[in-house]
PDB file of N, CA and C in Angstrom:
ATOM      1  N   UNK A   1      23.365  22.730   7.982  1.00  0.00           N
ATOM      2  CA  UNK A   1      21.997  23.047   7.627  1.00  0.00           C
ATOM      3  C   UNK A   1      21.200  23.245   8.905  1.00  0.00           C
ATOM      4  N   UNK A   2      20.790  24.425   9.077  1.00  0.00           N
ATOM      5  CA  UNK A   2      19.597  24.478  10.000  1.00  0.00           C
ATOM      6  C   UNK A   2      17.924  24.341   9.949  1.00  0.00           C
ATOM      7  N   UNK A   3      17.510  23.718  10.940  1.00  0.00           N
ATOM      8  CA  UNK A   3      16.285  22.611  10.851  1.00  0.00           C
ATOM      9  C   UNK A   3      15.103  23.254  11.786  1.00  0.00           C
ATOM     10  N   UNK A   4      14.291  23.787  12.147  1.00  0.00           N
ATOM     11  CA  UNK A   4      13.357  24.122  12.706  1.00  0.00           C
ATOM     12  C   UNK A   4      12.085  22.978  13.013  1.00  0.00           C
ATOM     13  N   UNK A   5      12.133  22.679  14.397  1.00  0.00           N
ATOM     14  CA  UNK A   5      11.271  21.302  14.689  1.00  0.00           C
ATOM     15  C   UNK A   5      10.129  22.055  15.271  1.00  0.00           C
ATOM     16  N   UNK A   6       8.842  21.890  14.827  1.00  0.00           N
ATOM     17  CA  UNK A   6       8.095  21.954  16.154  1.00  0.00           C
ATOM     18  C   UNK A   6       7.456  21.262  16.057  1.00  0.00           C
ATOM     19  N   UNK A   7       7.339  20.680  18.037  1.00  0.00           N
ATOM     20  CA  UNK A   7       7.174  19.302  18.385  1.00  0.00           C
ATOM     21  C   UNK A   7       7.056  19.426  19.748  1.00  0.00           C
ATOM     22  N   UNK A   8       6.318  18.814  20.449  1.00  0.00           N
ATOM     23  CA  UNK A   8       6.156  19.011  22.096  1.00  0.00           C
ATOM     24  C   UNK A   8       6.535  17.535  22.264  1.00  0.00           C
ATOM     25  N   UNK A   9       6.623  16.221  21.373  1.00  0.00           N
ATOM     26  CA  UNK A   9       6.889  14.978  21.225  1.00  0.00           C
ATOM     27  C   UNK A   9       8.372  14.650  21.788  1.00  0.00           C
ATOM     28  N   UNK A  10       9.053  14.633  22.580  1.00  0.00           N
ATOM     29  CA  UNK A  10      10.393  14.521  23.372  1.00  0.00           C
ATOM     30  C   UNK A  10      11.229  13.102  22.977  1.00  0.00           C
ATOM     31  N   UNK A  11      10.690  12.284  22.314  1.00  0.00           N
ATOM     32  CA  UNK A  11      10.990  11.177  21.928  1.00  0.00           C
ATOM     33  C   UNK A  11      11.734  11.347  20.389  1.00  0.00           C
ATOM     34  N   UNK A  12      10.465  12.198  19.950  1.00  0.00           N
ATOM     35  CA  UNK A  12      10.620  12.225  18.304  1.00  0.00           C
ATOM     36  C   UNK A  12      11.908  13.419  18.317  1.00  0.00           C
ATOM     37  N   UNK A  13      11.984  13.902  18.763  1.00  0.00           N
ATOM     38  CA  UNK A  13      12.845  15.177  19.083  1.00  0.00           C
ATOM     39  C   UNK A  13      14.188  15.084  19.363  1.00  0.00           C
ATOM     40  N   UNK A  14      14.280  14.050  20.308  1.00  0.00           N
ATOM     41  CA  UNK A  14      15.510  13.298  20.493  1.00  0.00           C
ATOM     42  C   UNK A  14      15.674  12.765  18.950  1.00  0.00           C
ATOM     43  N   UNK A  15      15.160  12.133  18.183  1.00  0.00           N
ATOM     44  CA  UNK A  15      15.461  11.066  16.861  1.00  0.00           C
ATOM     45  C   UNK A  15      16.079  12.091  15.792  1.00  0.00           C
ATOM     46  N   UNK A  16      14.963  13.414  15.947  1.00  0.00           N
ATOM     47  CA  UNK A  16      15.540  14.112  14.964  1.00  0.00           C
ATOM     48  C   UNK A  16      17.063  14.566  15.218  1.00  0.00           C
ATOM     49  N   UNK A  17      17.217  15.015  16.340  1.00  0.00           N
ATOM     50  CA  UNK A  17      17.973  15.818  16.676  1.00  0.00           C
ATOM     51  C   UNK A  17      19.495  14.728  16.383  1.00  0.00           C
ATOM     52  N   UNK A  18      19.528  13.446  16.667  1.00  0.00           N
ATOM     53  CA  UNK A  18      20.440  12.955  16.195  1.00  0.00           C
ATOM     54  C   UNK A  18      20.770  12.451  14.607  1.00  0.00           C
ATOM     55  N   UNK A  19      19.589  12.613  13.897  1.00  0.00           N
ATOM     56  CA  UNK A  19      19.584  12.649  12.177  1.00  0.00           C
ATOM     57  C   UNK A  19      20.401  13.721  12.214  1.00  0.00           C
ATOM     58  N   UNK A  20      19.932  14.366  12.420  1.00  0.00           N
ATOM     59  CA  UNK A  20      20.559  15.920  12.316  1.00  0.00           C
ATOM     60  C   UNK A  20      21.719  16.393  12.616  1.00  0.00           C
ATOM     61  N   UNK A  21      22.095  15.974  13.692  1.00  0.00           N
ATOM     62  CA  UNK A  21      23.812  15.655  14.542  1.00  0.00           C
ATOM     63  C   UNK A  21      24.825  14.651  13.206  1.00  0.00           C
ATOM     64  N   UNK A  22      24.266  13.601  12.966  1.00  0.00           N
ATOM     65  CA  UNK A  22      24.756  12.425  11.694  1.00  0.00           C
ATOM     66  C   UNK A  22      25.182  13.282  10.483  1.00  0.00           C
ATOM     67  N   UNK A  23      24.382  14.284  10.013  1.00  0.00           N
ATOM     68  CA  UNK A  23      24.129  14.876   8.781  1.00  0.00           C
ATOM     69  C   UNK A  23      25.147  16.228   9.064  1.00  0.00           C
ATOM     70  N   UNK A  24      25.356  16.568  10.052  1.00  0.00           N
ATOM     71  CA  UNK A  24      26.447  17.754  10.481  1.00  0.00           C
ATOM     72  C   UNK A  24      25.044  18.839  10.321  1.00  0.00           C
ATOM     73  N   UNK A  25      23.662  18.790  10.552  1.00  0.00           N
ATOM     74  CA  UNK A  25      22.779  19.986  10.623  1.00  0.00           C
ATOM     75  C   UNK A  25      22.486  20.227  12.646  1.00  0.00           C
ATOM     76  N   UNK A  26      21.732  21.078  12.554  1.00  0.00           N
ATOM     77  CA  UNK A  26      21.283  21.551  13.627  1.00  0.00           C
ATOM     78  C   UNK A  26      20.211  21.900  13.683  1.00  0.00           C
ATOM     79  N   UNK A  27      19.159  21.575  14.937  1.00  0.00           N
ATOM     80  CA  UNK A  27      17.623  21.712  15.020  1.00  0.00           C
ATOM     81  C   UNK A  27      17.562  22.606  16.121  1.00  0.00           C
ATOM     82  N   UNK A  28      16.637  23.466  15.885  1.00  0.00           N
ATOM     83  CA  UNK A  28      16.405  24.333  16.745  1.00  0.00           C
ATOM     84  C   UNK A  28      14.595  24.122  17.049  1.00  0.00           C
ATOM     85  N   UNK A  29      14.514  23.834  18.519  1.00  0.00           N
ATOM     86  CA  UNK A  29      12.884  23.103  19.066  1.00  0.00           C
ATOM     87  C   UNK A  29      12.180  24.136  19.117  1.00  0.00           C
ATOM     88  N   UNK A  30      10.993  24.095  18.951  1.00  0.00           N
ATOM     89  CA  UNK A  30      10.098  24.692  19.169  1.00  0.00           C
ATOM     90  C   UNK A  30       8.953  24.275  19.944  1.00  0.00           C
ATOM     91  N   UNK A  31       8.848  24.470  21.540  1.00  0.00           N
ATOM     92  CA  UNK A  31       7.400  24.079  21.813  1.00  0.00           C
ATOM     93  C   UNK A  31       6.376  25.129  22.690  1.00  0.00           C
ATOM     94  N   UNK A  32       6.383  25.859  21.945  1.00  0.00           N
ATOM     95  CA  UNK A  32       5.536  26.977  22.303  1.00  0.00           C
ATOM     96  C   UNK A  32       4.998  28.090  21.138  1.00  0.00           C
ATOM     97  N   UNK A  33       4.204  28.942  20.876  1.00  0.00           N
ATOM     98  CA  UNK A  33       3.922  29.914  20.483  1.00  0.00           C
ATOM     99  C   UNK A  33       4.803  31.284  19.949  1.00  0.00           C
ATOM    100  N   UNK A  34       5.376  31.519  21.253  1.00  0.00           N
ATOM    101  CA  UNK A  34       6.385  32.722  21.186  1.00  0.00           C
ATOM    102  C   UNK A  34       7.686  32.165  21.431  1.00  0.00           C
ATOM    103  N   UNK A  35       8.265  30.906  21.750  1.00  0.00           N
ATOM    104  CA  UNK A  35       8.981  30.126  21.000  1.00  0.00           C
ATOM    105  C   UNK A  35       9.308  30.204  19.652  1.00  0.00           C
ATOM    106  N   UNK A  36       7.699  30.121  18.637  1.00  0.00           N
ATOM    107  CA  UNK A  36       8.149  29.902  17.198  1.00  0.00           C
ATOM    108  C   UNK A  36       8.409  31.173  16.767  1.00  0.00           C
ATOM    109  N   UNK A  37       7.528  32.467  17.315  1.00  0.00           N
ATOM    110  CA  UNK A  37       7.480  33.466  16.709  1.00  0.00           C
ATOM    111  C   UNK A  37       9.010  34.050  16.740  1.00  0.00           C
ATOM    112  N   UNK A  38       9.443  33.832  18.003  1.00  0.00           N
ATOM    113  CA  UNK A  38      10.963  34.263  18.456  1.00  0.00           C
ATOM    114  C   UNK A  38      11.659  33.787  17.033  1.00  0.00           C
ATOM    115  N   UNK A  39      11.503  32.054  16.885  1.00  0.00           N
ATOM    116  CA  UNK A  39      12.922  31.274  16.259  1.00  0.00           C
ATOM    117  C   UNK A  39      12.238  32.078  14.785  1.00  0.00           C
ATOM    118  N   UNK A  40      11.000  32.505  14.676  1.00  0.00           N
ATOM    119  CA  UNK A  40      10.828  32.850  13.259  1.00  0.00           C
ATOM    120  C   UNK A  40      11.593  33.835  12.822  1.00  0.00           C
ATOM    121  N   UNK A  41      11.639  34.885  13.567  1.00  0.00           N
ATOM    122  CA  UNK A  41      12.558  36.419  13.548  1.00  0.00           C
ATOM    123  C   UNK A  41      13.036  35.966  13.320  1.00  0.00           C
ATOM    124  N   UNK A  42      14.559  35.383  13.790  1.00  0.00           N
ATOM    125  CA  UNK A  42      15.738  34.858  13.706  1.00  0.00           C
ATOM    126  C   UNK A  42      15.897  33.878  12.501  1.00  0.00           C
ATOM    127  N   UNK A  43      14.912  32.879  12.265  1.00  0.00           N
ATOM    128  CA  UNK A  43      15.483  32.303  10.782  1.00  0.00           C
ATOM    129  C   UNK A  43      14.808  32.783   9.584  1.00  0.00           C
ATOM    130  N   UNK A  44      14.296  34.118   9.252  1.00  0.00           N
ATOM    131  CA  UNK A  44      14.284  35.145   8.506  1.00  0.00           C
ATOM    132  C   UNK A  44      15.884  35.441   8.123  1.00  0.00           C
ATOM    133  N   UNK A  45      16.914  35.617   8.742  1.00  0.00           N
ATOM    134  CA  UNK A  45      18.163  35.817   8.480  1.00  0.00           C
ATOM    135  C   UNK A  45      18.812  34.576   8.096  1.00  0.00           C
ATOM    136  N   UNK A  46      18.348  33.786   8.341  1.00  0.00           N
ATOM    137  CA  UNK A  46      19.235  32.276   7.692  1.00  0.00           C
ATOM    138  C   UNK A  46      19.149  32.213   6.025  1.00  0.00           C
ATOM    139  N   UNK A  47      20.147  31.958   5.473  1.00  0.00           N
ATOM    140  CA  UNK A  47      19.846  31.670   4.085  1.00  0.00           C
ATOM    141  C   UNK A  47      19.094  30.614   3.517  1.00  0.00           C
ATOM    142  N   UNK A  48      18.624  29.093   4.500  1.00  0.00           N
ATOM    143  CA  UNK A  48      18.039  28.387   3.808  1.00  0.00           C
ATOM    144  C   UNK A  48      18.119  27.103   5.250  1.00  0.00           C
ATOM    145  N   UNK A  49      17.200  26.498   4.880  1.00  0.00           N
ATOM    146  CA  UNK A  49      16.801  25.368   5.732  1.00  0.00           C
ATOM    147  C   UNK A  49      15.443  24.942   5.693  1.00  0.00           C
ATOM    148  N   UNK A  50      15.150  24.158   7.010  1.00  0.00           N
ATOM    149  CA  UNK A  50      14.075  23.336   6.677  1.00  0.00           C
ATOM    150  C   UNK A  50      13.081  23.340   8.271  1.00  0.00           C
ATOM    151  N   UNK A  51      11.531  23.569   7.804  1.00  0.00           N
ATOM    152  CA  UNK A  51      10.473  23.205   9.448  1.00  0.00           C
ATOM    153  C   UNK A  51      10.084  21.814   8.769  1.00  0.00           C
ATOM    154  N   UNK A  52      10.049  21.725  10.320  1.00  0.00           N
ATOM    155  CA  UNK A  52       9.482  20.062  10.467  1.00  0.00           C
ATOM    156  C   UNK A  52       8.320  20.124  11.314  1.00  0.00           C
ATOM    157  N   UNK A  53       7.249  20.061  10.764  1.00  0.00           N
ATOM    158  CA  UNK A  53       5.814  20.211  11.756  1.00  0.00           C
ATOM    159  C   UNK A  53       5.444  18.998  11.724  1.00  0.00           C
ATOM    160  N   UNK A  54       5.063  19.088  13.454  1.00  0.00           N
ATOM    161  CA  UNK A  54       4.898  17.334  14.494  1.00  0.00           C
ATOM    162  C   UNK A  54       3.201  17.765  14.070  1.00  0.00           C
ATOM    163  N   UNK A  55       2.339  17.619  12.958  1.00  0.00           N
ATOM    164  CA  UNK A  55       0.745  18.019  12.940  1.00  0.00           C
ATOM    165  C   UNK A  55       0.048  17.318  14.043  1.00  0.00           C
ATOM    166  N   UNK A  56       0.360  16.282  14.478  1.00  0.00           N
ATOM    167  CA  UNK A  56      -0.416  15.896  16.026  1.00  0.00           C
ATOM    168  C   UNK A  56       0.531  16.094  17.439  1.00  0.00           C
ATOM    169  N   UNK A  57       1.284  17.009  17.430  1.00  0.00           N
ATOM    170  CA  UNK A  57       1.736  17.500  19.063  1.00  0.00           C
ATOM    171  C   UNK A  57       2.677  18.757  18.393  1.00  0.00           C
ATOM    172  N   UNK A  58       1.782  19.697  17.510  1.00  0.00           N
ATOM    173  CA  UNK A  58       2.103  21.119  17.291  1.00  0.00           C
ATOM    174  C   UNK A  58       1.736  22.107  18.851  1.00  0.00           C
ATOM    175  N   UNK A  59       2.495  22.714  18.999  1.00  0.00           N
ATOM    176  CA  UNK A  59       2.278  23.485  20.265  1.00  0.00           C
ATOM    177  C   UNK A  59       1.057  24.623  19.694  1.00  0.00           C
ATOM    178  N   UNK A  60       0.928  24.665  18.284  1.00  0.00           N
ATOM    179  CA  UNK A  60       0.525  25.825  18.046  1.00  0.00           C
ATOM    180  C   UNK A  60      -0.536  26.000  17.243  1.00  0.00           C
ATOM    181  N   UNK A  61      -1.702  26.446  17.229  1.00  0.00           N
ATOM    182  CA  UNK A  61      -2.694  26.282  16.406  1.00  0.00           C
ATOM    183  C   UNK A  61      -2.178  26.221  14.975  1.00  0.00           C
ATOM    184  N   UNK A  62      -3.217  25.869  14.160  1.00  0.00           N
ATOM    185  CA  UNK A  62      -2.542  25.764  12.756  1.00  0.00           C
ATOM    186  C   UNK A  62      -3.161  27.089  12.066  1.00  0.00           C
ATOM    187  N   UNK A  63      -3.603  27.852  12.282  1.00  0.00           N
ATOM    188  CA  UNK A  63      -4.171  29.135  12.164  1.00  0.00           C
ATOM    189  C   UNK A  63      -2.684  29.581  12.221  1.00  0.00           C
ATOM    190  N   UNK A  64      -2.279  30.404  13.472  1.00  0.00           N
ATOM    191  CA  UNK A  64      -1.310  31.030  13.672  1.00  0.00           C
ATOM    192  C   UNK A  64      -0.142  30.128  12.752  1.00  0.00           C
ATOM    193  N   UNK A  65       0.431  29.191  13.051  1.00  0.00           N
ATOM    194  CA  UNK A  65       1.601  27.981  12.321  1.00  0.00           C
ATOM    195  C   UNK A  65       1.389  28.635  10.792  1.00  0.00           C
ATOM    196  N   UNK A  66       0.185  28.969  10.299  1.00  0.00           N
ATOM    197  CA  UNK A  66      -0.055  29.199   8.492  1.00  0.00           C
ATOM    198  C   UNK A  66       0.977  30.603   8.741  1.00  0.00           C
ATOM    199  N   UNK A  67      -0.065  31.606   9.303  1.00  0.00           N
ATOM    200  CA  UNK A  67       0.697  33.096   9.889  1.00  0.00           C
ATOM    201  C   UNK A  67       2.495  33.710   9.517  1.00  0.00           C
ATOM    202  N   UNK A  68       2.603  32.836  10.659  1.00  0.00           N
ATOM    203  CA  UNK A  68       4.223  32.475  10.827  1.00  0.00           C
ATOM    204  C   UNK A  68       4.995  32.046   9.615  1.00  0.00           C
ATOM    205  N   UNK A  69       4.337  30.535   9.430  1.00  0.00           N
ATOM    206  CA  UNK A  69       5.651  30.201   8.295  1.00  0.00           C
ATOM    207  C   UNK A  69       4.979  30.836   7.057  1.00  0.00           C
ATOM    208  N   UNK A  70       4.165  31.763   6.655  1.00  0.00           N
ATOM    209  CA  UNK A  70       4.028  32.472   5.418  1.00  0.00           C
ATOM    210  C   UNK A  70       5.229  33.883   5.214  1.00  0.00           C
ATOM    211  N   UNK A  71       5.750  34.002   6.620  1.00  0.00           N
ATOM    212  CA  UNK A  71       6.534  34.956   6.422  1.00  0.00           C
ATOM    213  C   UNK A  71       7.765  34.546   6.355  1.00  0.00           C
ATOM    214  N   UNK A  72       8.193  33.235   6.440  1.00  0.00           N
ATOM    215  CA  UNK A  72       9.605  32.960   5.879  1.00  0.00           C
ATOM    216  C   UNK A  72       9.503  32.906   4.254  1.00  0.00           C
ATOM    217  N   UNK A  73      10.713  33.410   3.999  1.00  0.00           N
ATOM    218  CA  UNK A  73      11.302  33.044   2.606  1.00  0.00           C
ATOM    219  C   UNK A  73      11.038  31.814   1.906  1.00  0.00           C
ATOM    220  N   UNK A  74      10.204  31.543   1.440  1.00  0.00           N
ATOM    221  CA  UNK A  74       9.382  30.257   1.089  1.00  0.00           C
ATOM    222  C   UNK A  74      10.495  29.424   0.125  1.00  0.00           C
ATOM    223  N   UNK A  75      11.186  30.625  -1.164  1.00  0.00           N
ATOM    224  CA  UNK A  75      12.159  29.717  -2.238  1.00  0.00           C
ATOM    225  C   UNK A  75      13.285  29.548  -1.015  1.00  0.00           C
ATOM    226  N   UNK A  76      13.815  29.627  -0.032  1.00  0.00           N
ATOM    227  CA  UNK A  76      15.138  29.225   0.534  1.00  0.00           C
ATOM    228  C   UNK A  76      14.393  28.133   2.021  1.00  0.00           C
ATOM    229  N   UNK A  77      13.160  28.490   2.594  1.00  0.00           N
ATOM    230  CA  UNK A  77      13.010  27.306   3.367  1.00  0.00           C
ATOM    231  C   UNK A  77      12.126  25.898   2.635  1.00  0.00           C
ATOM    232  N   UNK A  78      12.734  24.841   3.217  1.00  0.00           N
ATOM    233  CA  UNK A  78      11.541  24.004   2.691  1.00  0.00           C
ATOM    234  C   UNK A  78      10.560  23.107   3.842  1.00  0.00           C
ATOM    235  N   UNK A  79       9.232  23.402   3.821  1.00  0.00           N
ATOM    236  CA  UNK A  79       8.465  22.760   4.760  1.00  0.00           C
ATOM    237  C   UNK A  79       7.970  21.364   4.645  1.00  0.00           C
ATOM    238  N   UNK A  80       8.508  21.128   5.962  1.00  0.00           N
ATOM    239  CA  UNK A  80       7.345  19.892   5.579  1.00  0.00           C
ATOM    240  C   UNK A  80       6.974  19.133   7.151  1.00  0.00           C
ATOM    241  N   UNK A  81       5.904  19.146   6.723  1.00  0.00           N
ATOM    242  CA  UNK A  81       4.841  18.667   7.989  1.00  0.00           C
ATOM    243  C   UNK A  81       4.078  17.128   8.033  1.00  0.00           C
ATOM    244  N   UNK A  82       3.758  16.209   9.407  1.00  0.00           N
ATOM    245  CA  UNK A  82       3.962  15.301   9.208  1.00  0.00           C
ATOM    246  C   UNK A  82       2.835  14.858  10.235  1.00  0.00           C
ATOM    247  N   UNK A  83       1.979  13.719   9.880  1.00  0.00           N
ATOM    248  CA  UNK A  83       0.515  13.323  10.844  1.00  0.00           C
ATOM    249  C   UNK A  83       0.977  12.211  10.983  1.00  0.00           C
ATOM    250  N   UNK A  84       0.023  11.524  11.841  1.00  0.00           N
ATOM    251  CA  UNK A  84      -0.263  10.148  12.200  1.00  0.00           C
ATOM    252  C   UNK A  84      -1.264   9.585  11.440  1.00  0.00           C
ATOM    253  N   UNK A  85      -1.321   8.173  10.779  1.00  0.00           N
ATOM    254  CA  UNK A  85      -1.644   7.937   9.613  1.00  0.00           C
ATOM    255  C   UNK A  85      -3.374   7.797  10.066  1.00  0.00           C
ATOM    256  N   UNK A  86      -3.697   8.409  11.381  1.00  0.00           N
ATOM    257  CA  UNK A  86      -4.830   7.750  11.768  1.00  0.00           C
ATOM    258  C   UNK A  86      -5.837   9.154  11.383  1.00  0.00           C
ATOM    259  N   UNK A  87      -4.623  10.722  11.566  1.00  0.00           N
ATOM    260  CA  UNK A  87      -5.174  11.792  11.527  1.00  0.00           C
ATOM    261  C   UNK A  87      -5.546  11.936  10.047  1.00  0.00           C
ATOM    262  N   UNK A  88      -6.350  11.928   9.079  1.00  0.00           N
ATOM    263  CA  UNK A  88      -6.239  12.445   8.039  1.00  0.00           C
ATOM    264  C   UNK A  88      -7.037  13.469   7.728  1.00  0.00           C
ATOM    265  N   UNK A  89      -7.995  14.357   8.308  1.00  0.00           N
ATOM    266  CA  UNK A  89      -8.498  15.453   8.797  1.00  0.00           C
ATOM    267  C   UNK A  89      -7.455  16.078   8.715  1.00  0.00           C
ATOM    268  N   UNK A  90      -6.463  15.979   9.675  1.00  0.00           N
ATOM    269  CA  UNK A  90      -5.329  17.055  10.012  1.00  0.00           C
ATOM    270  C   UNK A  90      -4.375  17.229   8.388  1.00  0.00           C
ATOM    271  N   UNK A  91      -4.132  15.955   7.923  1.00  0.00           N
ATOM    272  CA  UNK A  91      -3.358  16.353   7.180  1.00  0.00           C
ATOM    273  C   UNK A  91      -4.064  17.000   5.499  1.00  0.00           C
ATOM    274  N   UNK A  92      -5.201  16.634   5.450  1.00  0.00           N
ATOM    275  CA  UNK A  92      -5.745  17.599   4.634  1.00  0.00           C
ATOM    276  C   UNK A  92      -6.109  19.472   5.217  1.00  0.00           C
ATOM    277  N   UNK A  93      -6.458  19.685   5.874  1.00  0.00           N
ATOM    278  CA  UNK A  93      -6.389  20.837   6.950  1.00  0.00           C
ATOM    279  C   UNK A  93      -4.727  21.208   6.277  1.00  0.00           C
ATOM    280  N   UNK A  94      -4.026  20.650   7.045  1.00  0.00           N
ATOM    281  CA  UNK A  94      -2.539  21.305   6.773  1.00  0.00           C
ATOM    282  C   UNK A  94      -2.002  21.587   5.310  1.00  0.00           C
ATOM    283  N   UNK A  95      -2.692  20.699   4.254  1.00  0.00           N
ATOM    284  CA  UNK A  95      -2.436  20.717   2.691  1.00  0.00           C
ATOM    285  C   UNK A  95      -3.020  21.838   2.166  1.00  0.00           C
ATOM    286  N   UNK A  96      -4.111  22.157   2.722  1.00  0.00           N
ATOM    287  CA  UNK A  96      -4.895  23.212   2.256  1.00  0.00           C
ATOM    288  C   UNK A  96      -4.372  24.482   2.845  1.00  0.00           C
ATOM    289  N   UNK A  97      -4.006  24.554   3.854  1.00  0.00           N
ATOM    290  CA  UNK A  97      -3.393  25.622   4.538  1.00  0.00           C
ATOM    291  C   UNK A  97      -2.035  25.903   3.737  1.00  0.00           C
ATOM    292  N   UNK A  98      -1.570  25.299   2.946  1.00  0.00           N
ATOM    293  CA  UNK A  98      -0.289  25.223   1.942  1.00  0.00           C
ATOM    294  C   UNK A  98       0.693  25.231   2.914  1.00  0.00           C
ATOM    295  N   UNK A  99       1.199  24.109   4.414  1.00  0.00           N
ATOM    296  CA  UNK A  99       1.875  24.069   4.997  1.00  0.00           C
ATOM    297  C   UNK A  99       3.224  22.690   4.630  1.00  0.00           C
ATOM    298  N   UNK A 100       3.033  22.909   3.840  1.00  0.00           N
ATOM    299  CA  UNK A 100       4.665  22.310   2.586  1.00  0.00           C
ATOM    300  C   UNK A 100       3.856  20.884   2.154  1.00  0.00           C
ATOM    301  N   UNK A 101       5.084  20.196   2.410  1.00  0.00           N
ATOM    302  CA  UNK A 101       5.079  18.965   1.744  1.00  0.00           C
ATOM    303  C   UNK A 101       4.364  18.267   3.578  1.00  0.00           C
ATOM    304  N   UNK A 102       3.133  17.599   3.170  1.00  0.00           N
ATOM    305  CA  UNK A 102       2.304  16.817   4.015  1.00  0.00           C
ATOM    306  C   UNK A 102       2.433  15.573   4.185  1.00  0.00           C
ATOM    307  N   UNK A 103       3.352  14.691   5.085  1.00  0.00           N
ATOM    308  CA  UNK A 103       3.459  13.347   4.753  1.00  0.00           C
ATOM    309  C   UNK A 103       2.873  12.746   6.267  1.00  0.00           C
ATOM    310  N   UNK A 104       2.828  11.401   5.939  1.00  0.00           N
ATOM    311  CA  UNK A 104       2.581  10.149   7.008  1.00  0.00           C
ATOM    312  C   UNK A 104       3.898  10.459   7.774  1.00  0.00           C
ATOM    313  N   UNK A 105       3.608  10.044   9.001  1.00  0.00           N
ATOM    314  CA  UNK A 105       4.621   9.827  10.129  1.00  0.00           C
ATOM    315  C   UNK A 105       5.621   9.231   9.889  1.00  0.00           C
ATOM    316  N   UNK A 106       5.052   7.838   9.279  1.00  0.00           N
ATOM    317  CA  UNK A 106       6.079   6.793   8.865  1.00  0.00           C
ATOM    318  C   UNK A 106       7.201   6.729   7.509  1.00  0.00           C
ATOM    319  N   UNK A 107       6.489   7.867   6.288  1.00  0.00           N
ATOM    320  CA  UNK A 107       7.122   8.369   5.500  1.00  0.00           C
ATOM    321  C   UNK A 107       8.493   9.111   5.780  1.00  0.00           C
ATOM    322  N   UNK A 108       7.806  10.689   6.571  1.00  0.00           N
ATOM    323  CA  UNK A 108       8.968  11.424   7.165  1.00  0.00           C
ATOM    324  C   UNK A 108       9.604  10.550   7.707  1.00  0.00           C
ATOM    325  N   UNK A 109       9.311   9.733   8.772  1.00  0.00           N
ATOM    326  CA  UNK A 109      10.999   9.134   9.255  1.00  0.00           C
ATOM    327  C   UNK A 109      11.709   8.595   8.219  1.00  0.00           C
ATOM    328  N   UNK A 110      11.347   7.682   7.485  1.00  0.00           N
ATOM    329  CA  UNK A 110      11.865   7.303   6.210  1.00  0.00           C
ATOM    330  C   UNK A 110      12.605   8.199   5.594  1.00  0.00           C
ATOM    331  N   UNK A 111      12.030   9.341   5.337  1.00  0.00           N
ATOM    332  CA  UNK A 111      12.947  10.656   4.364  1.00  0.00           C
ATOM    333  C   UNK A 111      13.386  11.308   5.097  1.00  0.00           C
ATOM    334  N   UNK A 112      13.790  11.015   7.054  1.00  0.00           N
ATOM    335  CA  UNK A 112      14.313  12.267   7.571  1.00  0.00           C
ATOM    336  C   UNK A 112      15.618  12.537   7.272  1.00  0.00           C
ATOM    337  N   UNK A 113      16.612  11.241   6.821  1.00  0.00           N
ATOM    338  CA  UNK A 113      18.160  11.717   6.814  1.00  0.00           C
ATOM    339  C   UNK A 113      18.195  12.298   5.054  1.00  0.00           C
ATOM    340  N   UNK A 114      17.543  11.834   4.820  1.00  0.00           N
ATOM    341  CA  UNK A 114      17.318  12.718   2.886  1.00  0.00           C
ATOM    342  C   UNK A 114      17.086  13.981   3.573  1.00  0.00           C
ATOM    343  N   UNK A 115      16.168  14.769   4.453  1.00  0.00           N
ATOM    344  CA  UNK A 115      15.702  16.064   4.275  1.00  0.00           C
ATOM    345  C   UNK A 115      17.218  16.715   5.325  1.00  0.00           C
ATOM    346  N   UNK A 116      17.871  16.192   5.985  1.00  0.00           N
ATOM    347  CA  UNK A 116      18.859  16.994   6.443  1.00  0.00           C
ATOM    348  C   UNK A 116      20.718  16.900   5.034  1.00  0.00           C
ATOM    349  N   UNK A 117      19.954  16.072   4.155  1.00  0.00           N
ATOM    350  CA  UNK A 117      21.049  15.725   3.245  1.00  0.00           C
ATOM    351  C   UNK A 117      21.136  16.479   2.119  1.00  0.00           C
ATOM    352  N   UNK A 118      19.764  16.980   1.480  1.00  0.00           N
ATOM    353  CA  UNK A 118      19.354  17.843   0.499  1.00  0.00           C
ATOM    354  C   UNK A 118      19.780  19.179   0.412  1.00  0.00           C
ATOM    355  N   UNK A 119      19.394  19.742   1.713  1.00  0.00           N
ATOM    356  CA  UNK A 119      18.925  21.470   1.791  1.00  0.00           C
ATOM    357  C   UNK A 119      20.934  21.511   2.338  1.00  0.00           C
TER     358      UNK A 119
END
């Protein structure tokens, strides 16, 4: 299963990346702009997988981030994006922007080896 992170967070990145290693998936980072736009082209051709948006150390405005992931295949990727329980501005912002499933920090880690187990 391939996993699309974006995250400038080097810690959290490392964590995923070994959920992901455990689960036999693969994450591909994102911390830049034309970074995402690049990995976006490219997982347009994937049949199915999953973004993981870091909503407090996104490289990328959430303007553009809406942009982008509106042009993936929405029934074959599944999103989901993730705040700090302190941001909740951000994570309403991101709900409304219809940027997937919106959880607490502490949730997603909880469901990260479910979301590389599912898809």
């Amino acid at each position: 299963m391939k996993a699309l992170l974006i995250s400038m967070d080097l810690m959290f990145i490392t964590r995923v990346k070994e959920v992901a290693q455990a689960k036999g998936g693969t994450v591909l980072v994102v911390k830049s702009e034309a970074a995402l736009e690049s990995a976006a082209t490219e997982l347009k051709e994937e049949a199915a997988g999953v973004v993981l948006v870091d909503l407090e150390r996104c490289p990328v405005s959430l303007d553009r981030l809406q942009e982008i992931i509106s042009e993936l295949p929405r029934a074959a990727w599944r999103i989901v994006s993730f705040y700090s329980h302190v941001h909740v501005d951000t994570a309403a912002d991101a709900k409304a922007r219809g940027l997937g499933e919106v959880l607490p920090r502490s949730k997603f880690v909880q469901l990260l080896p479910q979301l590389f187990g599912v898809i």
